[in-house]
C-alpha atoms as a PDB file:
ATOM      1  CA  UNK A   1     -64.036 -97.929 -16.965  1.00  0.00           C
ATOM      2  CA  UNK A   2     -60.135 -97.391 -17.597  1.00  0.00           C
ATOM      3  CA  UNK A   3     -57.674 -98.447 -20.001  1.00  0.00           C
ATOM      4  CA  UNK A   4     -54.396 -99.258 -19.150  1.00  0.00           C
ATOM      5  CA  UNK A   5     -51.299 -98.162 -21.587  1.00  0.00           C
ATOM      6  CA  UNK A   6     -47.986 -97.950 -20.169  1.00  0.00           C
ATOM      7  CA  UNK A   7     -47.935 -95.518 -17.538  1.00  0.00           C
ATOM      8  CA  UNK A   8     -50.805 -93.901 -18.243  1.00  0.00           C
ATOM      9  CA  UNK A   9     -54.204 -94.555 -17.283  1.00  0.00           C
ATOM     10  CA  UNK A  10     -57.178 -93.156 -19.691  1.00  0.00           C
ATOM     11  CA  UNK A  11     -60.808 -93.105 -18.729  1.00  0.00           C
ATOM     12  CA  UNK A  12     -62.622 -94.594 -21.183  1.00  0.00           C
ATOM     13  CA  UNK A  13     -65.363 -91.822 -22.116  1.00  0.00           C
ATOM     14  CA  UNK A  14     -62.179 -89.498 -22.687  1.00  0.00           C
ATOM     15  CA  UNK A  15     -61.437 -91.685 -25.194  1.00  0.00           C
ATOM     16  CA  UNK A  16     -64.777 -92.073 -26.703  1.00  0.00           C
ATOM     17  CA  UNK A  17     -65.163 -88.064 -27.133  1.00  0.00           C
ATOM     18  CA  UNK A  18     -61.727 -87.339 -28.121  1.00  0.00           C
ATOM     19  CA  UNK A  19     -61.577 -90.184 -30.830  1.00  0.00           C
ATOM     20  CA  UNK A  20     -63.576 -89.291 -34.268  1.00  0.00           C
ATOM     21  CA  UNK A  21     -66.061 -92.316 -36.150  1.00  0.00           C
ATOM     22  CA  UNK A  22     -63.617 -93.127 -38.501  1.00  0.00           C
ATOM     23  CA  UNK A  23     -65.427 -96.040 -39.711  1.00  0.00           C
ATOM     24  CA  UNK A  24     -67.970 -93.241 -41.452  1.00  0.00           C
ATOM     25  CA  UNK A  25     -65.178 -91.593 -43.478  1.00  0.00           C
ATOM     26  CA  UNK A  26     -66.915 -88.700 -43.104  1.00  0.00           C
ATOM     27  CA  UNK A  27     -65.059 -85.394 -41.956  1.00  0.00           C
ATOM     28  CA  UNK A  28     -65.902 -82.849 -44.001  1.00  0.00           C
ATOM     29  CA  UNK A  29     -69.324 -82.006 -46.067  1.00  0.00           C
ATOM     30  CA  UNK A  30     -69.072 -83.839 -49.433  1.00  0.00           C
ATOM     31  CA  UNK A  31     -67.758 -81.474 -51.975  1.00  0.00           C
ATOM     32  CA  UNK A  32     -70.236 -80.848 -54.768  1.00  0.00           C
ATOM     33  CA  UNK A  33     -69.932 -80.653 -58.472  1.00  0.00           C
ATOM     34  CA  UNK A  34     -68.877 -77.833 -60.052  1.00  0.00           C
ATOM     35  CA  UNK A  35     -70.811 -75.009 -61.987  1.00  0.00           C
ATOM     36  CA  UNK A  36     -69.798 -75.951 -64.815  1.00  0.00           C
ATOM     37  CA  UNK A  37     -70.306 -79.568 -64.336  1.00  0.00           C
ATOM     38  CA  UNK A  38     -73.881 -78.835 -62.663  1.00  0.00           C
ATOM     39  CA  UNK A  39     -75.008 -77.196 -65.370  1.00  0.00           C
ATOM     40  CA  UNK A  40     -74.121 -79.913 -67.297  1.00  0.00           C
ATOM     41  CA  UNK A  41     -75.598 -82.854 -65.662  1.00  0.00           C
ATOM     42  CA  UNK A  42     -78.723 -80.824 -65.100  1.00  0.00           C
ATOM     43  CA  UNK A  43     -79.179 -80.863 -68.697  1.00  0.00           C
ATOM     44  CA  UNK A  44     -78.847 -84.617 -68.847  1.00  0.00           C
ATOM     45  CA  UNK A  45     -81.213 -84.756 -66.064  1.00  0.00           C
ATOM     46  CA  UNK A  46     -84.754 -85.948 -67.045  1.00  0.00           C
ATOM     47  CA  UNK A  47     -87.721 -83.706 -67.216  1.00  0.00           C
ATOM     48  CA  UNK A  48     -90.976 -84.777 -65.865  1.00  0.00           C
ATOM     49  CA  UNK A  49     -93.952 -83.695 -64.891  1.00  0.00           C
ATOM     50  CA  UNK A  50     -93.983 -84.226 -60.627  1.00  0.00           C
ATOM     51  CA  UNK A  51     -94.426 -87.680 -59.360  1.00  0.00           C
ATOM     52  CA  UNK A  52     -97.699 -88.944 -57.270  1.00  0.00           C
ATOM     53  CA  UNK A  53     -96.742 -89.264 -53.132  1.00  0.00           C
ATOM     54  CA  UNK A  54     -99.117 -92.173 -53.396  1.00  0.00           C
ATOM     55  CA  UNK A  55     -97.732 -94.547 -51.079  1.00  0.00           C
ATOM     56  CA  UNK A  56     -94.775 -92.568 -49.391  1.00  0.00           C
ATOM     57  CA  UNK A  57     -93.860 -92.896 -46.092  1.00  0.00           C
ATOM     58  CA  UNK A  58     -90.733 -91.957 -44.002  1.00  0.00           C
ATOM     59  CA  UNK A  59     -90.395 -94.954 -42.680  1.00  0.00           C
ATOM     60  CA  UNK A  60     -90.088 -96.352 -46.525  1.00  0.00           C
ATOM     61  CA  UNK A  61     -86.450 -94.543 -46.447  1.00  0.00           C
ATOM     62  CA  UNK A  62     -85.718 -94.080 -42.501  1.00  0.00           C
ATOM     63  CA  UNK A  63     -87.207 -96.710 -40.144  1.00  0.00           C
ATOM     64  CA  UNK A  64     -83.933 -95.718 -38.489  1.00  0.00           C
ATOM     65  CA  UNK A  65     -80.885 -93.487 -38.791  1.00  0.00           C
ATOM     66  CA  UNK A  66     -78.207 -95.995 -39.585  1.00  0.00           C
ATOM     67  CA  UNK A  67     -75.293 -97.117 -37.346  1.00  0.00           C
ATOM     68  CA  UNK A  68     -72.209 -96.319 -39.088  1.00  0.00           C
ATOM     69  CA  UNK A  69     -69.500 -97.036 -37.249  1.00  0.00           C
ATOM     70  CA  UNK A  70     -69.545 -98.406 -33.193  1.00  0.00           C
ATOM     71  CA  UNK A  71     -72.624 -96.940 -31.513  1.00  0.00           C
ATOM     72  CA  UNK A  72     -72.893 -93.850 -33.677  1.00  0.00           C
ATOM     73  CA  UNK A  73     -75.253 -93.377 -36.606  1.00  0.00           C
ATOM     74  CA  UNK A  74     -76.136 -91.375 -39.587  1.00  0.00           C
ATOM     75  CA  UNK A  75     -76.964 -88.484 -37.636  1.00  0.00           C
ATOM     76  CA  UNK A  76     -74.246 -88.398 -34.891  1.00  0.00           C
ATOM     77  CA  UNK A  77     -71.375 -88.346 -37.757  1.00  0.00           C
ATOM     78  CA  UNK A  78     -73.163 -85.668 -39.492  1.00  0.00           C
ATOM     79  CA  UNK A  79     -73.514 -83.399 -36.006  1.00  0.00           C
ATOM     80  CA  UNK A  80     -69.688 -84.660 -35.532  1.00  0.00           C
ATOM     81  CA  UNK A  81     -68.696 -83.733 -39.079  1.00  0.00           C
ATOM     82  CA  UNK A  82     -70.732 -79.795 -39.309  1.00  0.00           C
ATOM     83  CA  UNK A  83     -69.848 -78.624 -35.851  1.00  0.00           C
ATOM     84  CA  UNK A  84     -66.962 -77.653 -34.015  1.00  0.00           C
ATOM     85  CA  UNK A  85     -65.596 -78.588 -30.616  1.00  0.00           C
ATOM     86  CA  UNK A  86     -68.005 -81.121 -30.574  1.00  0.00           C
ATOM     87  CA  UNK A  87     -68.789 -83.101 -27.570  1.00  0.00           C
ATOM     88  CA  UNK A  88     -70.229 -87.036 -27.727  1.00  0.00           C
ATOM     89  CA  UNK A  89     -71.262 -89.373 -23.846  1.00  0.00           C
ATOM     90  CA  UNK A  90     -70.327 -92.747 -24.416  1.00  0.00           C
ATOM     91  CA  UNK A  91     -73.179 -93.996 -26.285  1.00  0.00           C
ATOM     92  CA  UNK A  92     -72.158 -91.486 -28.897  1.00  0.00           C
ATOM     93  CA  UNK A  93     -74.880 -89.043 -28.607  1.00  0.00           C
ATOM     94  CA  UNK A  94     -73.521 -85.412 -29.248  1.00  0.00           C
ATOM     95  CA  UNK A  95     -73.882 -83.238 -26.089  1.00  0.00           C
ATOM     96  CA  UNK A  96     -72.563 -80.112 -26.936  1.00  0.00           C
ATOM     97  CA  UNK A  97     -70.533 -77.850 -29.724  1.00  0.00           C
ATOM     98  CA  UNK A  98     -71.289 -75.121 -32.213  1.00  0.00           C
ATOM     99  CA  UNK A  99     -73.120 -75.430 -35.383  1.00  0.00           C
ATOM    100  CA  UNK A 100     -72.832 -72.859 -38.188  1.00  0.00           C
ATOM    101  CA  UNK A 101     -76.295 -73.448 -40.294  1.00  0.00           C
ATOM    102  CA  UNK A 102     -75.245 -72.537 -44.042  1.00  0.00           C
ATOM    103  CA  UNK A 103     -78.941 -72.384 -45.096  1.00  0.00           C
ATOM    104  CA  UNK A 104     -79.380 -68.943 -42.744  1.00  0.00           C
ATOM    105  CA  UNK A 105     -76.309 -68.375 -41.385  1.00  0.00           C
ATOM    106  CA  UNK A 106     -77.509 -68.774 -37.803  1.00  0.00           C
ATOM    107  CA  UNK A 107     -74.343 -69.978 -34.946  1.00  0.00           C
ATOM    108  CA  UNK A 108     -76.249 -72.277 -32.832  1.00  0.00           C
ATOM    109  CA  UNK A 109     -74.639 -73.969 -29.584  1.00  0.00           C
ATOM    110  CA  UNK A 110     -77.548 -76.065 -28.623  1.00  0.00           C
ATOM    111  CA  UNK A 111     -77.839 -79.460 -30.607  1.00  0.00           C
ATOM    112  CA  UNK A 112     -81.832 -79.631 -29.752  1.00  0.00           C
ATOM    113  CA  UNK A 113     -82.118 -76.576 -32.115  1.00  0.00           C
ATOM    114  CA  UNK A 114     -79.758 -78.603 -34.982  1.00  0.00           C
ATOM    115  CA  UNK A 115     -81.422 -80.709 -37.607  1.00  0.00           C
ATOM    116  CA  UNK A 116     -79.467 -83.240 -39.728  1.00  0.00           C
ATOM    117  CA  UNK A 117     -81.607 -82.285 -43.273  1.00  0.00           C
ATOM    118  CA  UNK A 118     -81.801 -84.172 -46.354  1.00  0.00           C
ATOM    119  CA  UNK A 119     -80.765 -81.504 -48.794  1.00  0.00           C
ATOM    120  CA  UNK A 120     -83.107 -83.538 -51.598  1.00  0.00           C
ATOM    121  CA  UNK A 121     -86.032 -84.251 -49.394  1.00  0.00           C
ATOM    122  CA  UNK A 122     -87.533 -87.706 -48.906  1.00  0.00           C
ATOM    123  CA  UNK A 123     -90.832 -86.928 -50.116  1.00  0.00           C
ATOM    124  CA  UNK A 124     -89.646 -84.865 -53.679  1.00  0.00           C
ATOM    125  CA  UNK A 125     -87.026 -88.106 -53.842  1.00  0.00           C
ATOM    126  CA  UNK A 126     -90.369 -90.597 -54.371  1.00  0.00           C
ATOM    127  CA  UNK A 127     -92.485 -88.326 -56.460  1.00  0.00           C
ATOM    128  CA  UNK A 128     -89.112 -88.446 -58.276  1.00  0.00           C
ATOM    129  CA  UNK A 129     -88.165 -92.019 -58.958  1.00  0.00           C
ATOM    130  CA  UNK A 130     -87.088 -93.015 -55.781  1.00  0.00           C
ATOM    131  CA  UNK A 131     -90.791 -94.687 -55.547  1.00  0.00           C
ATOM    132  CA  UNK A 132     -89.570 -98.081 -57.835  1.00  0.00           C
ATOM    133  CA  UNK A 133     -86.419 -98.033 -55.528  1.00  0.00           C
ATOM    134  CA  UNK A 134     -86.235-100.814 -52.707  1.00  0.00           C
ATOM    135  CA  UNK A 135     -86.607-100.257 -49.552  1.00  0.00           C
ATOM    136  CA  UNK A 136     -82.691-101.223 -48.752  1.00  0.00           C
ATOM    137  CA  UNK A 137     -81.786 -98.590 -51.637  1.00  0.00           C
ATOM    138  CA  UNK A 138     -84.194 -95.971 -50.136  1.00  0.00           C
ATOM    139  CA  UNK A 139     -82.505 -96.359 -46.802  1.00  0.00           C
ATOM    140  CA  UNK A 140     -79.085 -96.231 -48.236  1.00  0.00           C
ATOM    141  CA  UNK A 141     -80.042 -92.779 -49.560  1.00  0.00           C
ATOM    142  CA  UNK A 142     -81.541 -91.129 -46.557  1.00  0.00           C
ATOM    143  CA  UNK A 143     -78.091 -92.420 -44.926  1.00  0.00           C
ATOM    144  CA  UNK A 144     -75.592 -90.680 -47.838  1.00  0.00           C
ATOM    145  CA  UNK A 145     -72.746 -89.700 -46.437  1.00  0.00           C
ATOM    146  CA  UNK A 146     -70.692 -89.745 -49.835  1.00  0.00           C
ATOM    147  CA  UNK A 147     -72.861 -87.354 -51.817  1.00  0.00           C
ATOM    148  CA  UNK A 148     -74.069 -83.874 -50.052  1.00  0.00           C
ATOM    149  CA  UNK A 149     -77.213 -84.794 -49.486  1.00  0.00           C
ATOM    150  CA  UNK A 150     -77.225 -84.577 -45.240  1.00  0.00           C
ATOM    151  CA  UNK A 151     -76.396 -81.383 -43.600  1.00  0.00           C
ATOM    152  CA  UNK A 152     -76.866 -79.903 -39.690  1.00  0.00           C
ATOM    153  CA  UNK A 153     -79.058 -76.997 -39.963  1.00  0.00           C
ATOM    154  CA  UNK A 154     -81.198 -75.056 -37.920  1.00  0.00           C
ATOM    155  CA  UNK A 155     -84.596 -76.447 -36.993  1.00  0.00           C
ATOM    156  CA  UNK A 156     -86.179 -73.507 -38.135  1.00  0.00           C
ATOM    157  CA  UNK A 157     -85.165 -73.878 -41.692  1.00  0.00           C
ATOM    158  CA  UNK A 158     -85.322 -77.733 -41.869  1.00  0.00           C
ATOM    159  CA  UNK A 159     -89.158 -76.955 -40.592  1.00  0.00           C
ATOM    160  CA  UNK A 160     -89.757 -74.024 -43.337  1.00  0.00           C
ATOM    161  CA  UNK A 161     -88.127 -75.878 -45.950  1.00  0.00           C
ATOM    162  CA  UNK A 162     -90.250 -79.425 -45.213  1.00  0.00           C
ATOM    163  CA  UNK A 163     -90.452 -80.960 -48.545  1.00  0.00           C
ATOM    164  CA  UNK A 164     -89.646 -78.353 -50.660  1.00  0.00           C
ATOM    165  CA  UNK A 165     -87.783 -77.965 -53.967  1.00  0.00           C
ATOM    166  CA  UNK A 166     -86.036 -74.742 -54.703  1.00  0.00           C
ATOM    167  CA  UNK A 167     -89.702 -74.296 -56.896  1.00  0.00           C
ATOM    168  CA  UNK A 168     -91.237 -72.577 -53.693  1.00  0.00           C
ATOM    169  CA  UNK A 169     -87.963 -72.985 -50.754  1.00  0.00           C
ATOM    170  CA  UNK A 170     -84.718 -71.624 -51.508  1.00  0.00           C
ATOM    171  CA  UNK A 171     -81.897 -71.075 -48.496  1.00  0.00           C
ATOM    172  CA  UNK A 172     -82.340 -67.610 -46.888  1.00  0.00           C
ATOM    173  CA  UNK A 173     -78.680 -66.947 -47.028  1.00  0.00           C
ATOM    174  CA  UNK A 174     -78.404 -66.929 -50.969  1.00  0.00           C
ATOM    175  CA  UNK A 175     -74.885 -66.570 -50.714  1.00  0.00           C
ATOM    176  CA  UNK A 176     -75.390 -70.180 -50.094  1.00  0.00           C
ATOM    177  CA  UNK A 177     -78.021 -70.614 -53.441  1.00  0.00           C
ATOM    178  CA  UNK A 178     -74.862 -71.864 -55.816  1.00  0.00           C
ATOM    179  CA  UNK A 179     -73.891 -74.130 -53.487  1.00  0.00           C
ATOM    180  CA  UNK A 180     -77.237 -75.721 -52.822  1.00  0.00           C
ATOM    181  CA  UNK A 181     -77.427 -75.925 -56.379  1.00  0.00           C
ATOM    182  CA  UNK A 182     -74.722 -77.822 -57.366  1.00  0.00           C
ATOM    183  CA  UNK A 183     -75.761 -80.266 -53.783  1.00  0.00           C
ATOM    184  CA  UNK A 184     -78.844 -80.698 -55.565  1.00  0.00           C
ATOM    185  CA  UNK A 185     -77.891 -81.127 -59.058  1.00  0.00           C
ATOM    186  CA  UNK A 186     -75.372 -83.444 -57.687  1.00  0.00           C
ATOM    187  CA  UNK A 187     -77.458 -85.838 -55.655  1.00  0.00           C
ATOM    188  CA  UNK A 188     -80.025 -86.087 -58.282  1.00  0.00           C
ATOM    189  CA  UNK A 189     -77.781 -86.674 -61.139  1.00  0.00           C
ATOM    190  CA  UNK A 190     -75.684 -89.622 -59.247  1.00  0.00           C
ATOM    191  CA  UNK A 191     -79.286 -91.023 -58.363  1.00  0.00           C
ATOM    192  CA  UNK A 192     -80.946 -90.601 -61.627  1.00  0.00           C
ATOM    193  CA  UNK A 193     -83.488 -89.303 -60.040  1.00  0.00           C
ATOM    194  CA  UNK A 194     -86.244 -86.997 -62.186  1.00  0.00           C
ATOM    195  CA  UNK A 195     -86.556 -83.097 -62.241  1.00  0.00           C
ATOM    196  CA  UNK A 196     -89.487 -80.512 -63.296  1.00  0.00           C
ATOM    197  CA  UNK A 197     -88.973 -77.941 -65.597  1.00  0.00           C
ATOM    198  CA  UNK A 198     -89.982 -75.818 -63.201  1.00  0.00           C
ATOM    199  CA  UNK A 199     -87.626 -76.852 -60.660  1.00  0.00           C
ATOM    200  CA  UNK A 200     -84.778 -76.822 -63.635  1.00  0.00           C
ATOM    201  CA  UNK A 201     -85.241 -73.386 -64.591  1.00  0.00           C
ATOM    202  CA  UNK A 202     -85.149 -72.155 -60.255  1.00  0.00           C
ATOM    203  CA  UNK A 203     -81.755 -74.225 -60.602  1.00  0.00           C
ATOM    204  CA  UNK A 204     -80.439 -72.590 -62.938  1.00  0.00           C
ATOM    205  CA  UNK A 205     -81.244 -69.226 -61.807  1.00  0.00           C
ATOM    206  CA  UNK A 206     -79.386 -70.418 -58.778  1.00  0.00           C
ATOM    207  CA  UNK A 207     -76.216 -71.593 -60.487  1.00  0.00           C
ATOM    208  CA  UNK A 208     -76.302 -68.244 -62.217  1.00  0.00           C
ATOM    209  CA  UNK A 209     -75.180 -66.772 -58.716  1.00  0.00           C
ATOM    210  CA  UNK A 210     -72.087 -68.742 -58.758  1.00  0.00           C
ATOM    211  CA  UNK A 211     -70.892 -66.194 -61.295  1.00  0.00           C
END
């Protein structure tokens, strides 16, 4: 298919991967809090002891990526957003590009070996309050593309780092612990969702490297 404008004639799948989802607002990683701040709001956070996983389920946050603008979803914008001379088909579907993974500082140029990570994962979001949540709420948060809570990483560390909390997973590049940190802090603050003392006192060890 073609559009007509003027003299010109434009395929339509050239405009498709030339023009970005600007419905999704979304072209840049959200910035997070700073050290300062983090430390802060991590003090106001409360301090529990870990929640049950009784009843969790993925599909109780993400029967779906969401669409967010057009035919693209969640995870399209986010590949769109992290990577660089990205290419999308018509259906939206990123099909080529680089990705630089900030967790281990790996350049990747193959989007099967890209994963879009929740930074807070699902499962330590319902042991963590996210448990009374609706399901529509839930959703919304696997789907965040205000707060920095969805990054492209490698597959490798999305599959080490599973469910973690920086308790027992931290990013192998720790020149990347601070900001992690203040992602974390962040997304859990705006959420009001609960922290461990345990998992406090690895975040502040991590903040410490900001300095």
């Amino acid at each position: 298919m073609t559009i007509f404008s003027g003299r010109f004639v434009v395929p339509l799948l050239t405009i498709l991967l030339l023009v970005p989802p600007v419905g999704a607002s979304a072209t840049a990683l959200p910035h997070p809090m700073s050290e300062d701040v983090a430390r802060t709001a991590l003090d106001g956070l409360t301090v529990a002891e870990r929640g049950s996983l009784d009843g969790y389920s993925h599909i109780r946050f993400m029967p779906e990526w969401a669409p967010q603008w057009g035919m693209c979803d969640t995870r399209e914008i986010v590949l769109n957003r992290d990577g660089e001379a990205v290419e999308r088909d018509a259906s939206c579907r990123v099909v080529a590009g680089t990705w630089y993974s900030q967790y281990d500082g790996k350049v990747l140029t193959s989007e099967a070996k890209i994963d879009v990570d929740h930074l807070v994962p699902l499962a330590n979001a319902w042991r963590s309050g996210a448990n009374t949540w609706s399901d529509a709420r839930r959703h919304a948060f696997a789907n965040d593309l205000t707060r920095p809570e969805l990054i492209a990483v490698s597959a490798t560390a999305n599959i080490a780092k599973g469910g973690s909390t920086p308790v027992t997973w931290r990013p192998p590049l720790n020149g990347y612990w601070c900001t992690y940190a203040r992602s974390w802090v962040t997304v859990k603050r705006h959420y009001a969702l609960r922290i461990t003392k345990e998992e406090k006192a690895a975040l502040i060890e991590m903040l410490d490297t900001c300095r």
